[in-house]
C-alpha atoms as a PDB file:
ATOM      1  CA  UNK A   1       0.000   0.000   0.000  1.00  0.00           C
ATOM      2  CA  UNK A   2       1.662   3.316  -1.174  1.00  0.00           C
ATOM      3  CA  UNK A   3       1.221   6.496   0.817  1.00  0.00           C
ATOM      4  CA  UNK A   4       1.083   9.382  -1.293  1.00  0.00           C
ATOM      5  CA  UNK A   5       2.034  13.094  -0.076  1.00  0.00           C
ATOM      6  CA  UNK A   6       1.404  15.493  -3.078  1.00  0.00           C
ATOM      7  CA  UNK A   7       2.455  18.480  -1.374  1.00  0.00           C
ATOM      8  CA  UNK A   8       5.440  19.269   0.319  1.00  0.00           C
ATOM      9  CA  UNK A   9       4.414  18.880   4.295  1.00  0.00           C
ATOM     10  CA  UNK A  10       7.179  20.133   5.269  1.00  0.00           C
ATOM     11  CA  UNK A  11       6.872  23.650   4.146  1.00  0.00           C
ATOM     12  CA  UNK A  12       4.237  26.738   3.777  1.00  0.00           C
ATOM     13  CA  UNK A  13       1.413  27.585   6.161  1.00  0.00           C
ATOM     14  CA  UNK A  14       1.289  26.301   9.646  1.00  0.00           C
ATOM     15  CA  UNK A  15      -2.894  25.919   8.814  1.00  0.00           C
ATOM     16  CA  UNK A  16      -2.478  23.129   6.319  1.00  0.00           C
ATOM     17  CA  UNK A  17      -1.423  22.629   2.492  1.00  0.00           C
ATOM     18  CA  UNK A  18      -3.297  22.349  -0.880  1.00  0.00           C
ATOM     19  CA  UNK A  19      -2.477  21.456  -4.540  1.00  0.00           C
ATOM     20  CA  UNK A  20      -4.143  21.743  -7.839  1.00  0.00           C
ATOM     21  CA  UNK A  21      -4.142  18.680 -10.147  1.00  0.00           C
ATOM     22  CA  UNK A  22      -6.638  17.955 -13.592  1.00  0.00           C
ATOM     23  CA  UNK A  23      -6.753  14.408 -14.741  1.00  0.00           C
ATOM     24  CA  UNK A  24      -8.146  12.718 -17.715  1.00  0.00           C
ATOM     25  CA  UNK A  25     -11.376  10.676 -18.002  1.00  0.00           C
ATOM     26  CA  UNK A  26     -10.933   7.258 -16.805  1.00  0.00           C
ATOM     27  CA  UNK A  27      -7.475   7.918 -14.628  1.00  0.00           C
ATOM     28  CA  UNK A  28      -7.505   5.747 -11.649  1.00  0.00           C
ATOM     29  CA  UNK A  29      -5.387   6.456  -8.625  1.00  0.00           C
ATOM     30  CA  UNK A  30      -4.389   3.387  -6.998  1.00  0.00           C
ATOM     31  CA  UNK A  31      -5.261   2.612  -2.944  1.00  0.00           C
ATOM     32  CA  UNK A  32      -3.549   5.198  -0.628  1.00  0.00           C
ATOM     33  CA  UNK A  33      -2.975   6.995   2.263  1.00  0.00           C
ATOM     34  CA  UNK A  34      -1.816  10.548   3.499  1.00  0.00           C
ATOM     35  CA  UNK A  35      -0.034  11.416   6.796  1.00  0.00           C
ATOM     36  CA  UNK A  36      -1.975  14.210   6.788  1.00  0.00           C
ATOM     37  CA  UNK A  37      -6.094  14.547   6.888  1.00  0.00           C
ATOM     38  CA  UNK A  38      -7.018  15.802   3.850  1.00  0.00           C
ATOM     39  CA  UNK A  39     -10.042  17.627   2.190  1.00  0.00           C
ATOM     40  CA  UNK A  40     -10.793  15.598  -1.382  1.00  0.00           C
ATOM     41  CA  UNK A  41     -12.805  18.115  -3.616  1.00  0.00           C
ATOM     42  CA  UNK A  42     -13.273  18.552  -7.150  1.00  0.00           C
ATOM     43  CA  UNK A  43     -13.824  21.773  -8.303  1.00  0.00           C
ATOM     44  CA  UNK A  44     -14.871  20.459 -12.001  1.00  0.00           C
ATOM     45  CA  UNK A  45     -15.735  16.611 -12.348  1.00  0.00           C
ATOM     46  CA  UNK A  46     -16.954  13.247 -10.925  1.00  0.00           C
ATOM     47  CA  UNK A  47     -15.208  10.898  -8.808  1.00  0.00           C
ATOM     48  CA  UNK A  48     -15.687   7.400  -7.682  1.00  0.00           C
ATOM     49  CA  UNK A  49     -13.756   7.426  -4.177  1.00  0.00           C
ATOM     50  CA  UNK A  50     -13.145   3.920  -2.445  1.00  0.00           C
ATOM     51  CA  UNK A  51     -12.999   3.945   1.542  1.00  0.00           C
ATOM     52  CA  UNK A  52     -12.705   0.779   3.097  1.00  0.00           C
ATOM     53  CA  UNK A  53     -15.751  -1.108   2.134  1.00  0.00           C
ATOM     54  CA  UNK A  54     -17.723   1.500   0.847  1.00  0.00           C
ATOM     55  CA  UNK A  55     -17.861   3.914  -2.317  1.00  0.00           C
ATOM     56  CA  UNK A  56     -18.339   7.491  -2.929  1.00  0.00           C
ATOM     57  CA  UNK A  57     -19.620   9.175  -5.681  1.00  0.00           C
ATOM     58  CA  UNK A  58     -18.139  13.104  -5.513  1.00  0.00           C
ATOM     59  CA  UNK A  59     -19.532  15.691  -8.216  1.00  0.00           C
ATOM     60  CA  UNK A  60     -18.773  18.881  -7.455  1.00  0.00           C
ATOM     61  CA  UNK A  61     -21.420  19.890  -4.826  1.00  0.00           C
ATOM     62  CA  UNK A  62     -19.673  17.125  -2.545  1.00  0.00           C
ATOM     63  CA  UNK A  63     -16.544  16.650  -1.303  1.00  0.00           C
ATOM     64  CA  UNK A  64     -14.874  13.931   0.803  1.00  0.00           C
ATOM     65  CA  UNK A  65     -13.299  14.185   3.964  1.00  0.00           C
ATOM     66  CA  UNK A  66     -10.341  11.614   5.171  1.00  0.00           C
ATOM     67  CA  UNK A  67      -8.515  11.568   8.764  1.00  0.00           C
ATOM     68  CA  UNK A  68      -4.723  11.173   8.099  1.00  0.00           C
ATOM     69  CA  UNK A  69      -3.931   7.503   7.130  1.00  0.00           C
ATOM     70  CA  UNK A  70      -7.112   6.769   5.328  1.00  0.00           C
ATOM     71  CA  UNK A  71      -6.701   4.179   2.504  1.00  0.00           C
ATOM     72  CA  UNK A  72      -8.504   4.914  -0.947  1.00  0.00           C
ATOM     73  CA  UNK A  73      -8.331   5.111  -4.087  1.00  0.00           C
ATOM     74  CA  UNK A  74     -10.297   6.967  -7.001  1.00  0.00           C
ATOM     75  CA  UNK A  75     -11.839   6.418 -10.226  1.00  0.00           C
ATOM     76  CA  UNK A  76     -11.956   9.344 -12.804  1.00  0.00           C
ATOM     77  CA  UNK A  77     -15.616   9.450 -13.981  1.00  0.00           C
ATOM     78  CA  UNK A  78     -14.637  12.244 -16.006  1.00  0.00           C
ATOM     79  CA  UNK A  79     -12.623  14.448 -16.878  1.00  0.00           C
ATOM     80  CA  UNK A  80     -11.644  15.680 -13.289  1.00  0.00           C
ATOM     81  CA  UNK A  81     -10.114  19.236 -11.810  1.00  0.00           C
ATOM     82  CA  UNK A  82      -8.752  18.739  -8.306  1.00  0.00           C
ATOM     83  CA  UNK A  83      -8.682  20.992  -4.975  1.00  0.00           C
ATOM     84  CA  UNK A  84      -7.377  19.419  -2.282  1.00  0.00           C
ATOM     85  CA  UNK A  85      -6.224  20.254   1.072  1.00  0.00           C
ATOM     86  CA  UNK A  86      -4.500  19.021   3.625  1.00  0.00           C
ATOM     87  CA  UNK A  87      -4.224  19.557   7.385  1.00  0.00           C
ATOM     88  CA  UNK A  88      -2.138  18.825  10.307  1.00  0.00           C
ATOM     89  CA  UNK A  89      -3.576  17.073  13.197  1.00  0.00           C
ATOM     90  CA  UNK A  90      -3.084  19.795  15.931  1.00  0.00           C
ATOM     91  CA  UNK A  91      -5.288  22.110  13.217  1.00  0.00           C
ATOM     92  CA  UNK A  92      -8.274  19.646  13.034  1.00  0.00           C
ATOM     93  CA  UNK A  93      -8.695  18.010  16.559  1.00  0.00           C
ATOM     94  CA  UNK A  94     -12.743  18.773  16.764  1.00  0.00           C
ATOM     95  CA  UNK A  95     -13.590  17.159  12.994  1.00  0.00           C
ATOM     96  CA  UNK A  96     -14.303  13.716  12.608  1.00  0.00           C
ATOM     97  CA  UNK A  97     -12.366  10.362  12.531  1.00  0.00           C
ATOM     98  CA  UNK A  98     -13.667   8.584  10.083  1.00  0.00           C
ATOM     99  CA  UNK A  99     -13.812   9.100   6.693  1.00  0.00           C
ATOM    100  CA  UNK A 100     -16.977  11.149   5.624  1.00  0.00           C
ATOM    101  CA  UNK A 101     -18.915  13.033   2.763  1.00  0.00           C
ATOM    102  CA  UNK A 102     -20.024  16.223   3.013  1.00  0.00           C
ATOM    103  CA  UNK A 103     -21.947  18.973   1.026  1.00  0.00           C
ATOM    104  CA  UNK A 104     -20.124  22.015  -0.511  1.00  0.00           C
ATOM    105  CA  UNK A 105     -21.609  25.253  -0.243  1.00  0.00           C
ATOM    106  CA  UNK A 106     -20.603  28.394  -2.035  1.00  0.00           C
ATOM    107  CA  UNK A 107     -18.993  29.487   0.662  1.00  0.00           C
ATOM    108  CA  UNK A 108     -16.822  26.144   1.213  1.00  0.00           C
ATOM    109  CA  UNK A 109     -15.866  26.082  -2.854  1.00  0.00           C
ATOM    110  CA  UNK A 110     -14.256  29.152  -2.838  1.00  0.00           C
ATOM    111  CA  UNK A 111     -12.223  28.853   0.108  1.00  0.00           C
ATOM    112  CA  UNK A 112     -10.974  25.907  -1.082  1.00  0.00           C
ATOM    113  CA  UNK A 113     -10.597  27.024  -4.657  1.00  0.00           C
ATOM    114  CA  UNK A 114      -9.150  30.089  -3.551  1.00  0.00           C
ATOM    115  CA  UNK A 115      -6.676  28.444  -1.371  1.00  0.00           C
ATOM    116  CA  UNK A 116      -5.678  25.718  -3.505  1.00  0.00           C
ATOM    117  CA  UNK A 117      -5.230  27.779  -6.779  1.00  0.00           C
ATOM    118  CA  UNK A 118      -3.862  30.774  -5.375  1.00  0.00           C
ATOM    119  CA  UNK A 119      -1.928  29.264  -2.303  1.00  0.00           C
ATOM    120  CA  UNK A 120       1.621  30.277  -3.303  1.00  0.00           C
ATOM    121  CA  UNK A 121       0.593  34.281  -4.184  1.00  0.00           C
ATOM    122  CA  UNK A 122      -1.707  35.060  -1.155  1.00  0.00           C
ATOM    123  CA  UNK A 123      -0.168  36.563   1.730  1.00  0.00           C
ATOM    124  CA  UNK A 124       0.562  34.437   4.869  1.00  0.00           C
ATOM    125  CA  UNK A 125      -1.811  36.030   7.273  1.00  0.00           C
ATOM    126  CA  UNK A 126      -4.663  36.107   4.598  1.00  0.00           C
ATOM    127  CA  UNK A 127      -4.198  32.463   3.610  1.00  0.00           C
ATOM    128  CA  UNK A 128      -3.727  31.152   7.441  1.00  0.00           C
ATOM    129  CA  UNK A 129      -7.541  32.735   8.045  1.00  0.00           C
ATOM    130  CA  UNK A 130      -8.740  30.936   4.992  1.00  0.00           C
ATOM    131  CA  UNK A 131      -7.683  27.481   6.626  1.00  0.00           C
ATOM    132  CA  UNK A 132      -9.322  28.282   9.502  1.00  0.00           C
ATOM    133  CA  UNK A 133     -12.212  29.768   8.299  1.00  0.00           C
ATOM    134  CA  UNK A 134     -12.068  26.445   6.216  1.00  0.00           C
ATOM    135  CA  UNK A 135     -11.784  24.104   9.313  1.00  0.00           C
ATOM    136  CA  UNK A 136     -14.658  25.856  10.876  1.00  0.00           C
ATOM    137  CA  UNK A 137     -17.235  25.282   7.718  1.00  0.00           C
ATOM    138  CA  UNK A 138     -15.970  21.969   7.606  1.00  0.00           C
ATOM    139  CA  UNK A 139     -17.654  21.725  10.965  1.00  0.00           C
ATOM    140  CA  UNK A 140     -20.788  23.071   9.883  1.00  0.00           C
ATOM    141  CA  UNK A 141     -21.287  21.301   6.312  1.00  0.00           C
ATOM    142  CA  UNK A 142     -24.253  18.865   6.100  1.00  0.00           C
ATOM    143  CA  UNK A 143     -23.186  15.550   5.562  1.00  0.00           C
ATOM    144  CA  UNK A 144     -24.241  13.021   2.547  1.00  0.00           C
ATOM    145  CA  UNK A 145     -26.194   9.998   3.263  1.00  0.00           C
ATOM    146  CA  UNK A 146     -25.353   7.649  -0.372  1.00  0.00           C
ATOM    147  CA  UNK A 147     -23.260   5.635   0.449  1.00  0.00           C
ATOM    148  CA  UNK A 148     -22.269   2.317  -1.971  1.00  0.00           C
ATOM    149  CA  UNK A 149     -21.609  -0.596   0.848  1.00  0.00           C
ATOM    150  CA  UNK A 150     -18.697  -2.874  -0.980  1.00  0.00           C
ATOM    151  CA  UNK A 151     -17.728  -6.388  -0.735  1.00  0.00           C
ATOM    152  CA  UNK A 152     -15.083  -7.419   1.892  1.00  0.00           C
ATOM    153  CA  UNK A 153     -13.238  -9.200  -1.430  1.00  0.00           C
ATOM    154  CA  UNK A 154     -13.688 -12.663   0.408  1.00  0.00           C
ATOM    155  CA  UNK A 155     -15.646 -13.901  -2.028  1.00  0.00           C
ATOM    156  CA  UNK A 156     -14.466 -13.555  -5.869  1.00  0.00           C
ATOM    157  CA  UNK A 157     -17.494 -14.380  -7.029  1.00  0.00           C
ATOM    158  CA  UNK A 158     -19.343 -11.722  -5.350  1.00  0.00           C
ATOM    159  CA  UNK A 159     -16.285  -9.141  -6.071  1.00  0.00           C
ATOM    160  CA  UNK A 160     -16.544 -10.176  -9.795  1.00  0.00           C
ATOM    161  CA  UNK A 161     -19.941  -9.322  -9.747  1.00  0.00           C
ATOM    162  CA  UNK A 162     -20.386  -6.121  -8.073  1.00  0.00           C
ATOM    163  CA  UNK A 163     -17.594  -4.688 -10.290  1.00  0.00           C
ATOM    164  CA  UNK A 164     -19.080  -5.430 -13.513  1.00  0.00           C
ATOM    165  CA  UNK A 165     -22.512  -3.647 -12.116  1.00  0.00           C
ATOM    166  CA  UNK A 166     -20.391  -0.509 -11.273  1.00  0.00           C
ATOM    167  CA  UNK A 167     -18.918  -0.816 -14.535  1.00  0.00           C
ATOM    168  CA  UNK A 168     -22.643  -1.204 -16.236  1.00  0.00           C
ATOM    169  CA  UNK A 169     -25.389  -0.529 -13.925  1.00  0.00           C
ATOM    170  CA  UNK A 170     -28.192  -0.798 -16.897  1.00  0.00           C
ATOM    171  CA  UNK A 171     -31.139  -3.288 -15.505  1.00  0.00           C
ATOM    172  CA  UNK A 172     -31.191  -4.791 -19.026  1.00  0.00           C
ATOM    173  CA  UNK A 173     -28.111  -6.811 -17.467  1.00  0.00           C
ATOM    174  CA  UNK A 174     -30.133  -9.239 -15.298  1.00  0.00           C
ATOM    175  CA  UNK A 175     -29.048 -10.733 -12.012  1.00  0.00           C
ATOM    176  CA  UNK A 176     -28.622 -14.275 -13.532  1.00  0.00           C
ATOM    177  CA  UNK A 177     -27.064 -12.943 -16.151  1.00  0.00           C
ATOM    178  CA  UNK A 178     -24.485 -11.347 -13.711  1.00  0.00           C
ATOM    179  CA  UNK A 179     -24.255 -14.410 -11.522  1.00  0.00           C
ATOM    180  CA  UNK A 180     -23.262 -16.640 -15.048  1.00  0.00           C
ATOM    181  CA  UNK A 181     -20.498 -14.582 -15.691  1.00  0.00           C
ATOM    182  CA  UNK A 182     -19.170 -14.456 -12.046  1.00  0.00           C
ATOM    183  CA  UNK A 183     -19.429 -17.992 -12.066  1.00  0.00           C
ATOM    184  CA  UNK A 184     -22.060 -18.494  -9.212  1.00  0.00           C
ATOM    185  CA  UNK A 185     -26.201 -19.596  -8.308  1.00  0.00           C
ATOM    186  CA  UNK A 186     -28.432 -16.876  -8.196  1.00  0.00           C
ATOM    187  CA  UNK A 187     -29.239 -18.380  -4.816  1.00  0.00           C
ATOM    188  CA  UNK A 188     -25.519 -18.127  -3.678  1.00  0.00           C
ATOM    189  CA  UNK A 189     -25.133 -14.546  -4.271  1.00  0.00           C
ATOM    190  CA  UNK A 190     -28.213 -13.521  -3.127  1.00  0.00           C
ATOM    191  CA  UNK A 191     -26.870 -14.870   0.176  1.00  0.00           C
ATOM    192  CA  UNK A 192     -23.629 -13.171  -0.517  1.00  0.00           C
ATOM    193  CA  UNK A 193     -25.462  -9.815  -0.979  1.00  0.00           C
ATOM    194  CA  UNK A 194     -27.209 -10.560   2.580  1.00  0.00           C
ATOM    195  CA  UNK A 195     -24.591 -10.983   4.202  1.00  0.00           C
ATOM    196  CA  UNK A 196     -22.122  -8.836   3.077  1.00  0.00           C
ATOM    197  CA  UNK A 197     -23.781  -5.688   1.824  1.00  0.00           C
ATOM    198  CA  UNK A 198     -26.769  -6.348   4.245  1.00  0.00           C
ATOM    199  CA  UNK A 199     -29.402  -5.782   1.402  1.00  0.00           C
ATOM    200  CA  UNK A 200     -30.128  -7.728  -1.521  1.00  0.00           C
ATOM    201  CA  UNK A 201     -29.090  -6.954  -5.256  1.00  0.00           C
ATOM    202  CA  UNK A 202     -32.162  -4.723  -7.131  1.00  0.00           C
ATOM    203  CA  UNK A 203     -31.949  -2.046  -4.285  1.00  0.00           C
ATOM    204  CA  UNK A 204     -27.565  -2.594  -4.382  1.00  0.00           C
ATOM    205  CA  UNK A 205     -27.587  -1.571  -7.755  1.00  0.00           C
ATOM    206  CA  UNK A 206     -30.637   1.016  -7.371  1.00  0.00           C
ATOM    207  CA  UNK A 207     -28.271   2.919  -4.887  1.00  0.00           C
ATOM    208  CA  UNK A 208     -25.271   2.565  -7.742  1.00  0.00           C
ATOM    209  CA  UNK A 209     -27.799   3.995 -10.470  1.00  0.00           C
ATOM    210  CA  UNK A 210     -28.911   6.739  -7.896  1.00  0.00           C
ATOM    211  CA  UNK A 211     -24.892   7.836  -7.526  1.00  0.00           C
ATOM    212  CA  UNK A 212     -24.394   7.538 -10.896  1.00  0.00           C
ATOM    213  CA  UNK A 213     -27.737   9.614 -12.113  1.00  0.00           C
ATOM    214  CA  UNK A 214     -27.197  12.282  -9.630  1.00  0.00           C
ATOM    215  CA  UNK A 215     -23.076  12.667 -10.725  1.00  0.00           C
ATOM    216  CA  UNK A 216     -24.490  12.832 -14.528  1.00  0.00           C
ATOM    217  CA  UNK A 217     -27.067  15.358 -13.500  1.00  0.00           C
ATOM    218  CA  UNK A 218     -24.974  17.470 -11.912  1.00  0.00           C
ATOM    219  CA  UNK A 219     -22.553  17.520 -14.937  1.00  0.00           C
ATOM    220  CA  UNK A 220     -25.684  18.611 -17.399  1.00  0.00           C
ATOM    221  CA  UNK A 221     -27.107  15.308 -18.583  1.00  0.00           C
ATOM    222  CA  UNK A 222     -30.765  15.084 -19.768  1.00  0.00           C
ATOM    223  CA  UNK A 223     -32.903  13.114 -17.660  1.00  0.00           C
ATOM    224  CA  UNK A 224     -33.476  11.076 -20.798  1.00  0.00           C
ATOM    225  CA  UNK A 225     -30.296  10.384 -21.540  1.00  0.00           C
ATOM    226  CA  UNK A 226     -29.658   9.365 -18.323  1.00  0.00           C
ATOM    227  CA  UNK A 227     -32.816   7.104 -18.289  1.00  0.00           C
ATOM    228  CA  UNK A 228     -31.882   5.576 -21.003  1.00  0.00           C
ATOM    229  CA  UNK A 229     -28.247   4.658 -20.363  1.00  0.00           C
ATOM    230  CA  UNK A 230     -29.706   2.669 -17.290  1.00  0.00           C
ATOM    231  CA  UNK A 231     -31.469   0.656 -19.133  1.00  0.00           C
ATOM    232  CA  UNK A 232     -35.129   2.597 -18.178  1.00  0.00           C
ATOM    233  CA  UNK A 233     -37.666   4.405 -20.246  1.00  0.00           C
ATOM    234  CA  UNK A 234     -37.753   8.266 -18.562  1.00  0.00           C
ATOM    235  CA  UNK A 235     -41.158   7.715 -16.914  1.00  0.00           C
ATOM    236  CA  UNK A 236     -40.361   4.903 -15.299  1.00  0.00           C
ATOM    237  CA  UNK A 237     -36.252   6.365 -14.368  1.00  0.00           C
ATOM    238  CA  UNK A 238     -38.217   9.074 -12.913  1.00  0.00           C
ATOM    239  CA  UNK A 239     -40.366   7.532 -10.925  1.00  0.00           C
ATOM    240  CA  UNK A 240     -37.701   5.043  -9.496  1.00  0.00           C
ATOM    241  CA  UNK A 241     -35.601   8.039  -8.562  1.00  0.00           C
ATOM    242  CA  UNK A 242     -38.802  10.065  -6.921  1.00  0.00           C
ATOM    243  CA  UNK A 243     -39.542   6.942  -4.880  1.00  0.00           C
ATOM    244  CA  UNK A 244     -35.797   6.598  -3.594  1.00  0.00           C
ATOM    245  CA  UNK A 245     -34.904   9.965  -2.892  1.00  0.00           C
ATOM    246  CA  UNK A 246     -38.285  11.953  -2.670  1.00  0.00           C
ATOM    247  CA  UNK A 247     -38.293  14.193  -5.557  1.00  0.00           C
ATOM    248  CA  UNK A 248     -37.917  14.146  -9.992  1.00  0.00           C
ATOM    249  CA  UNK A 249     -34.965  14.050 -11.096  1.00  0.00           C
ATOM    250  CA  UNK A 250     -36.567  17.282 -12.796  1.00  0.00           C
ATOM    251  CA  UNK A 251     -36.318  19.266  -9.411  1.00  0.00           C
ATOM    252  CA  UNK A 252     -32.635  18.936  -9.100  1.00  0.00           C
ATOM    253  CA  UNK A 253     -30.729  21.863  -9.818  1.00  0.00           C
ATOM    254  CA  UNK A 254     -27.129  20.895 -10.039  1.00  0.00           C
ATOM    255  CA  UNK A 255     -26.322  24.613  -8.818  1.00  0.00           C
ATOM    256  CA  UNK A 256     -27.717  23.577  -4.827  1.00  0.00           C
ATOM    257  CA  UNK A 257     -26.298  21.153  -2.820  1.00  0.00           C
ATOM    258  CA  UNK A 258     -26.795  17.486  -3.561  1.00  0.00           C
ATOM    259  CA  UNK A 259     -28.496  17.039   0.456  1.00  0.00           C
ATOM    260  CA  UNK A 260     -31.823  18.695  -0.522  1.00  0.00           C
ATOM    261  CA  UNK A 261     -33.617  16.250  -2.261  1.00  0.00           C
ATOM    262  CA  UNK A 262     -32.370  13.667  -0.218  1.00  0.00           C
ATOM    263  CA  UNK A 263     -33.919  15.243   2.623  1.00  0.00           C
ATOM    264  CA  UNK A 264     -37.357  14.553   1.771  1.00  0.00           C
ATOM    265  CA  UNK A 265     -36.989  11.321   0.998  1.00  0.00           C
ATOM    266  CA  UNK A 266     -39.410   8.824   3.237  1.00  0.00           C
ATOM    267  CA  UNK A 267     -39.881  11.206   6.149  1.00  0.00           C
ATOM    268  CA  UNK A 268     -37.447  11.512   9.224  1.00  0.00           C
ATOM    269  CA  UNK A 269     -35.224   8.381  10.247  1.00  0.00           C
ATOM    270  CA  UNK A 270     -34.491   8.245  13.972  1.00  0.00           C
END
């Protein structure tokens, strides 16, 4: 397991650090860690982030958060332009300790756009109150609730599977099609899914279509288009997606934050 330190941690602000990468469509950075927590944003873009066993999908309206020696690793699911900072433990005592996704406000963007594009020509005091003021909306930011449970990689079979419906998550792949390929009974993956991802496979790969559809609607995709690349006619795409998450995918303006459909969806949960 590599552990990766973009920056140079040994040098700059005492608040933290921050660098500005693009990558290409499809780019995949293998699993890793930082010594340092770190703030994973993309300013333009959608990633796939891997922590532990469970998957993130990150448009820009979210952003992930990772306590220093996280493994993870991302997917490009396009073309991606990267803010990311990174802080010291003595800066960030009061955040969390696990790993976490939160929503990014307009406030939140441009402090970390601002810091991470223009960290080597602000002045020191200027860019030491951006950190905090960063650390302290960090605090406040609402946090997502989609979350992709993954396989503990025990199982092959299971693995094989669950990759090849993140690759293609289009119902007009069947389950027992799936299982053939991955070499198993329907029966023993469906006990796989139970036991592993604690719900079975149509509402696994519902929760991969819903990360998928809301990262393509937040990059400008019709709802048609992205009906149809799941396999659904639009009617019936958005009426699976108002049933899951409480609202059309018509309603969602890729300009708000991804938490406010989300929060009508089936009521309070104690």
């Amino acid at each position: 397991m590599s552990k990766a330190s973009p920056p140079d941690f040994h040098s700059g602000s005492d608040e933290g650090r921050a660098v500005a990468l693009h990558y290409p469509r499809g780019q995949r950075i293998d699993p890793h860690s930082h010594e340092w927590a770190q703030v994973l944003y993309a300013v333009a873009g959608v990633m796939w982030v891997e922590v532990g066993h469970e998957a993130f999908i990150v448009p820009p309206q979210r952003a992930v958060w990772l306590p220093a020696g996280t493994v993870h690793s991302i997917h490009m699911m396009s073309a991606v332009r990267m803010r990311n900072l990174y802080f010291p433990e003595r800066k960030i005592g009061h955040l969390s300790k696990r790993s976490d996704v939160f929503e990014v406000n307009g406030l939140l963007k441009e402090l970390i756009t601002t810091i991470a594009e223009g960290e080597n020509e602000s002045d020191e005091k200027y860019l030491q109150a951006a950190y905090r003021l960063t650390v302290l909306e960090l605090a406040r930011a609402p946090r997502s609730s989609l979350r992709i449970p993954l396989p503990d990689q025990s199982d092959r079979r299971l693995d094989a599977l669950c990759r090849a419906v993140i690759e293609n998550p289009s119902i007009a792949l069947g389950f027992e099609q799936h299982a053939a390929v991955a070499g198993a009974s329907v029966r023993t993956l469906s006990r796989l899914f139970r036991s592993q991802l604690g719900i079975g496979f149509s509402e696994w790969r519902r929760q991969v279509q819903l990360a998928v559809a809301l990262s393509q609607l937040a990059e400008g995709h019709s709802v048609s288009h992205i009906a149809r690349s799941l396999g659904y006619l639009p009617s019936s795409f958005s009426d699976m997606f108002r049933r899951e998450l409480g609202a059309p995918p018509t309603e969602f303006d890729p300009g708000e934050t991804l938490s406010e459909p989300l929060r009508t969806a089936s009521g309070p949960r104690n």
